[in-house]
N, C-alpha and C. Protein backbone atom coordinates (compact mmCIF):
# COMPACT_ATOMS: atom_id res chain seq x y z
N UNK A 1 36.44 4.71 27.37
CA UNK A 1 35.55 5.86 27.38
C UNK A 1 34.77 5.90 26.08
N UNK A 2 33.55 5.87 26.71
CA UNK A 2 32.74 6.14 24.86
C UNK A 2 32.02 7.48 24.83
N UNK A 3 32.31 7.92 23.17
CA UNK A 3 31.77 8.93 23.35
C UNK A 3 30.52 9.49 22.96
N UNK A 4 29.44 10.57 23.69
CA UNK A 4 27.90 10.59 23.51
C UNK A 4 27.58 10.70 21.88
N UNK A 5 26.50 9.83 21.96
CA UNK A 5 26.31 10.26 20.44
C UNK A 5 25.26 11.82 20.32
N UNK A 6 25.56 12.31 19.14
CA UNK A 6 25.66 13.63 18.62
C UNK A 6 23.86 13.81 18.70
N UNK A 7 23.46 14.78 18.79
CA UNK A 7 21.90 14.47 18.93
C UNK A 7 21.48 14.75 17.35
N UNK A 8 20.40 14.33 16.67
CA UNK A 8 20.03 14.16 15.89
C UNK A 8 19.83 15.21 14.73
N UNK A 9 20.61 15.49 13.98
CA UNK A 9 20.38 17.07 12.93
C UNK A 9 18.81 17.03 12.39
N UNK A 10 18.22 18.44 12.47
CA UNK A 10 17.12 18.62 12.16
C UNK A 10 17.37 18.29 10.28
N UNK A 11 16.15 18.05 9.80
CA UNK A 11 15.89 17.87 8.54
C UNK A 11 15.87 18.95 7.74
N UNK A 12 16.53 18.75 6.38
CA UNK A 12 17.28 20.13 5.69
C UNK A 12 15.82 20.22 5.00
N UNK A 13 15.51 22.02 4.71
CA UNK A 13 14.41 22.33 3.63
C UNK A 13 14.73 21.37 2.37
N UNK A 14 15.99 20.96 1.97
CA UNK A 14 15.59 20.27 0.83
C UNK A 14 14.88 18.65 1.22
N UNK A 15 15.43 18.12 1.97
CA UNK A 15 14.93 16.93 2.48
C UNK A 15 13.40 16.85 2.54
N UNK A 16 13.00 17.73 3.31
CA UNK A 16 11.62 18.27 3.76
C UNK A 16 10.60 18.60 1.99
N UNK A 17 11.48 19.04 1.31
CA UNK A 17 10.52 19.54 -0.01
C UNK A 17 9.71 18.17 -0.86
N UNK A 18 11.43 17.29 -0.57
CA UNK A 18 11.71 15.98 -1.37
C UNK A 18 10.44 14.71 -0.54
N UNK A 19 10.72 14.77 0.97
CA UNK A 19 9.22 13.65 1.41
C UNK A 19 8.26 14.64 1.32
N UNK A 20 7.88 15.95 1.34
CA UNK A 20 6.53 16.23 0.76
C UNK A 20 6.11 15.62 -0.33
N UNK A 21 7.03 15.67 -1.34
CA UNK A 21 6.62 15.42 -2.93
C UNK A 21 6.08 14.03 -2.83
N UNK A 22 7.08 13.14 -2.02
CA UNK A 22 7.07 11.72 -2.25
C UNK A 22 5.76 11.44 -1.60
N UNK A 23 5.29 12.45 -0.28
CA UNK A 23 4.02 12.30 -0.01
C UNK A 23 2.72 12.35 -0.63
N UNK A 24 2.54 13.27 -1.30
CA UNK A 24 1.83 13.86 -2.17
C UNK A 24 1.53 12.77 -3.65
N UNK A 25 2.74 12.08 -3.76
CA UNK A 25 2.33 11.15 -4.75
C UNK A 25 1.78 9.73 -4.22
N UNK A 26 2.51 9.46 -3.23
CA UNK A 26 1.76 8.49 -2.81
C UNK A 26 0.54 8.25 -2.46
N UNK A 27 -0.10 9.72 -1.88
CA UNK A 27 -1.22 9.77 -2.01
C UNK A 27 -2.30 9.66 -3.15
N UNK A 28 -1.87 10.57 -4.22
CA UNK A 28 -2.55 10.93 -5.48
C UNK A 28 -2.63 8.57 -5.71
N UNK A 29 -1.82 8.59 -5.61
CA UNK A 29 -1.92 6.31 -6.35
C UNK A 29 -2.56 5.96 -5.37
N UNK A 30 -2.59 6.19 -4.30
CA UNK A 30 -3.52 5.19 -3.10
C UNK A 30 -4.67 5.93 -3.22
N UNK A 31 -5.23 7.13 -3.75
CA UNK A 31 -6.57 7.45 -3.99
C UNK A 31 -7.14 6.86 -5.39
N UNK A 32 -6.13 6.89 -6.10
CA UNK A 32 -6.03 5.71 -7.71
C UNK A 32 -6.45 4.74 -7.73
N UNK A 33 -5.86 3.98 -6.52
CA UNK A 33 -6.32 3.25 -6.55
C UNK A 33 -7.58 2.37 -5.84
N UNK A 34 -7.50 2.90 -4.64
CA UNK A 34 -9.21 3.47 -4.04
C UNK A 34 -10.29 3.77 -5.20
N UNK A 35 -9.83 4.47 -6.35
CA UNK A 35 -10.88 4.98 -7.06
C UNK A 35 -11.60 3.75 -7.67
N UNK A 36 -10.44 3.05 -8.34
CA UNK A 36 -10.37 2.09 -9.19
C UNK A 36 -10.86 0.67 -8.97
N UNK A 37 -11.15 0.42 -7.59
CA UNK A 37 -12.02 -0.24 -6.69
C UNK A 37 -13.52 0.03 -6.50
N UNK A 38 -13.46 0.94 -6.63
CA UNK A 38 -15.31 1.39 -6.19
C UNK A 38 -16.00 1.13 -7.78
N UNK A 39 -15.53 1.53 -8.67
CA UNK A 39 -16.50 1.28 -9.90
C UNK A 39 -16.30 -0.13 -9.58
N UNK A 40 -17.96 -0.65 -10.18
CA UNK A 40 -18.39 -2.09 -10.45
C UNK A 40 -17.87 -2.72 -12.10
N UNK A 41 -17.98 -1.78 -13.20
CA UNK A 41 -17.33 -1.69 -14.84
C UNK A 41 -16.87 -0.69 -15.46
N UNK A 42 -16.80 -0.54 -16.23
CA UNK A 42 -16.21 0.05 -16.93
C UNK A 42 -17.17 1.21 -17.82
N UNK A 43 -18.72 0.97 -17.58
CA UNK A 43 -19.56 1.57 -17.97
C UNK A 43 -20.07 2.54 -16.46
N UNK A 44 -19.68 2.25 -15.25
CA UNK A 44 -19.84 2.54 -13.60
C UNK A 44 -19.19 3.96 -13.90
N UNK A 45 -20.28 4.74 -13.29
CA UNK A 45 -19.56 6.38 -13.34
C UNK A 45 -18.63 6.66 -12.20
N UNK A 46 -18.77 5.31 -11.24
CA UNK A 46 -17.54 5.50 -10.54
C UNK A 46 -17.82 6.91 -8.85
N UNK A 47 -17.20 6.84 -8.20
CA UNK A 47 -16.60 7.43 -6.88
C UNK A 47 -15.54 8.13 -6.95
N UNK A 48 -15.95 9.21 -6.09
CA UNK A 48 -14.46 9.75 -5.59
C UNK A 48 -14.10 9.12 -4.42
N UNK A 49 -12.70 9.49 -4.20
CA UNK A 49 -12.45 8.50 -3.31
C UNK A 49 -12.09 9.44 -2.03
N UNK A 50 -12.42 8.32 -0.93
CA UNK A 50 -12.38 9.15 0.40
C UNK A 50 -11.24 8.99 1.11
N UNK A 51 -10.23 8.77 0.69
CA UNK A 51 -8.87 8.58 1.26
C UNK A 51 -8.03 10.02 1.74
N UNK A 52 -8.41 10.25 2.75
CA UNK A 52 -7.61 11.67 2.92
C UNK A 52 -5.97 11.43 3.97
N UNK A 53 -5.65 10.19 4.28
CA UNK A 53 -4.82 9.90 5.46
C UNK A 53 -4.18 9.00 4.60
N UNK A 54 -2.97 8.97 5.16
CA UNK A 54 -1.65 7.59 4.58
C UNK A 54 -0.32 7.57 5.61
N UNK A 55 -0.41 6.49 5.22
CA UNK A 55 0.82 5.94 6.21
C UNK A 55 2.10 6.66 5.00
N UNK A 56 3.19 7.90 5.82
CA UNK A 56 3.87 8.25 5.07
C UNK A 56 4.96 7.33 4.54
N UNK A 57 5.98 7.60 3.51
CA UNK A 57 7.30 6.76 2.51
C UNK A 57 8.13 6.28 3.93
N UNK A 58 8.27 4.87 4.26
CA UNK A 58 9.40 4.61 4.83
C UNK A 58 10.85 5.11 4.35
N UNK A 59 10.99 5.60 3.67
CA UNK A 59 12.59 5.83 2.92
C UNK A 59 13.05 7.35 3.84
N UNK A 60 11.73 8.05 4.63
CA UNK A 60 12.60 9.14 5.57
C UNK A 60 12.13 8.90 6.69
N UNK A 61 13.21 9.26 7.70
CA UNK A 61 12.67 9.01 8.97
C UNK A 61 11.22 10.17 9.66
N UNK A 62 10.95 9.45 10.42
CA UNK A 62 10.33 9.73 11.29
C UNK A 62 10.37 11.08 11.88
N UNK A 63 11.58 11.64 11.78
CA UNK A 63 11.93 13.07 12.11
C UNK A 63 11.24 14.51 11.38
N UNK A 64 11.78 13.51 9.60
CA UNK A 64 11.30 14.54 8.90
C UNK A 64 9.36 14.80 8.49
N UNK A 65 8.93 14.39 9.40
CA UNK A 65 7.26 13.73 9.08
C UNK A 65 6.71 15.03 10.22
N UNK A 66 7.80 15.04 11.30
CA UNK A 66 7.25 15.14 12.97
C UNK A 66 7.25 16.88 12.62
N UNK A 67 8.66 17.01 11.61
CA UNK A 67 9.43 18.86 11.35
C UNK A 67 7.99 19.16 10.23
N UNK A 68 7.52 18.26 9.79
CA UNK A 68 6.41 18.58 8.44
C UNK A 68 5.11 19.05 8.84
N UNK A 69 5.08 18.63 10.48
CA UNK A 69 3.57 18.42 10.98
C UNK A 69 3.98 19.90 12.21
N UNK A 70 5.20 20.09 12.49
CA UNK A 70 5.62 21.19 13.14
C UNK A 70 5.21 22.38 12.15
N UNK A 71 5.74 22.58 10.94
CA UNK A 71 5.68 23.33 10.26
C UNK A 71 4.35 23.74 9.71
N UNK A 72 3.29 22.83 9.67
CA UNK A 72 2.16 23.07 9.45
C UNK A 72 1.87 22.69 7.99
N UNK A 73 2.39 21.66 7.41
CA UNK A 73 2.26 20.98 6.05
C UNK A 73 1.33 19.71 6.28
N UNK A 74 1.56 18.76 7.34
CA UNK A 74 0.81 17.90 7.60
C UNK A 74 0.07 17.90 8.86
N UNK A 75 -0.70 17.38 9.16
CA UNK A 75 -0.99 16.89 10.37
C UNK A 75 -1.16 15.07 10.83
N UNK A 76 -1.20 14.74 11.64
CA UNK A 76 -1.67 13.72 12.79
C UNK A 76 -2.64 12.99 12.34
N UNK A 77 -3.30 11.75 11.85
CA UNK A 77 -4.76 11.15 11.55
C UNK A 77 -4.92 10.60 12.25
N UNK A 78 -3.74 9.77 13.05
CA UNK A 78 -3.86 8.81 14.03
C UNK A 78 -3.16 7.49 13.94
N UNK A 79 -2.79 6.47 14.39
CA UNK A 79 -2.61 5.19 14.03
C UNK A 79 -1.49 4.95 12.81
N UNK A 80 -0.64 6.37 13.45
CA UNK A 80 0.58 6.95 12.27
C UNK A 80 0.43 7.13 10.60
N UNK A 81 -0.41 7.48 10.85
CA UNK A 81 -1.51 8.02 9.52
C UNK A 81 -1.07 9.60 9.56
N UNK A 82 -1.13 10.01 8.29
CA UNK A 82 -0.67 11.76 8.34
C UNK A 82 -1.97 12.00 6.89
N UNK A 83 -2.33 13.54 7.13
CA UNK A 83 -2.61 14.01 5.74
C UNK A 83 -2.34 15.62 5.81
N UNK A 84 -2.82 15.94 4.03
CA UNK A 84 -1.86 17.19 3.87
C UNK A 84 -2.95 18.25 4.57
N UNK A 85 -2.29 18.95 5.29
CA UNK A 85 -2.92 20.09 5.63
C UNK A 85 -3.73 21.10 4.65
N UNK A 86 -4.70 21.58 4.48
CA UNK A 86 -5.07 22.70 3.25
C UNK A 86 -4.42 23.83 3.25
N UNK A 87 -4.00 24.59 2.48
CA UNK A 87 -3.49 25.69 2.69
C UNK A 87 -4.60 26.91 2.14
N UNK A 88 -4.30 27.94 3.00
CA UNK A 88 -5.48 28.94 2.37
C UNK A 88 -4.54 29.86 1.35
């Protein structure tokens, strides 16, 4: 007899605080480095960068991305792309 496995525990507010953060930075370096691409030198006044979407941190599942976009922190870009929602 085997027994069912347990269905999946929702993701704790601390979990949830911790891949925001990790989100949020990953973003801020992949716009870094987007930036850091568009100037031609070092004298180049340079771009902002248009990166508003990222593929979120593999290090949390999938769960805690889906409870982030429930909650109204992220949304959907597409092509498992997320970005941060604005807050008013």
């Amino acid at each position: 007899m085997t027994e069912s496995q347990p269905a999946p525990e929702s993701p704790t507010p601390e979990e949830l605080r911790k891949a925001m953060k990790a989100f949020k930075k990953r973003l801020k370096l992949t716009r870094l480095d987007d930036e850091a691409k568009l100037g031609h030198g070092p004298m180049s006044s340079g771009k902002s960068s248009g990166v508003v979407a990222i593929m979120p941190p593999l290090q949390y599942p999938k769960a805690v991305w889906e409870k982030l976009v429930e909650n109204g922190r992220l949304k959907h870009a597409g092509h498992g792309l997320y970005q941060i929602v604005p807050q008013q």
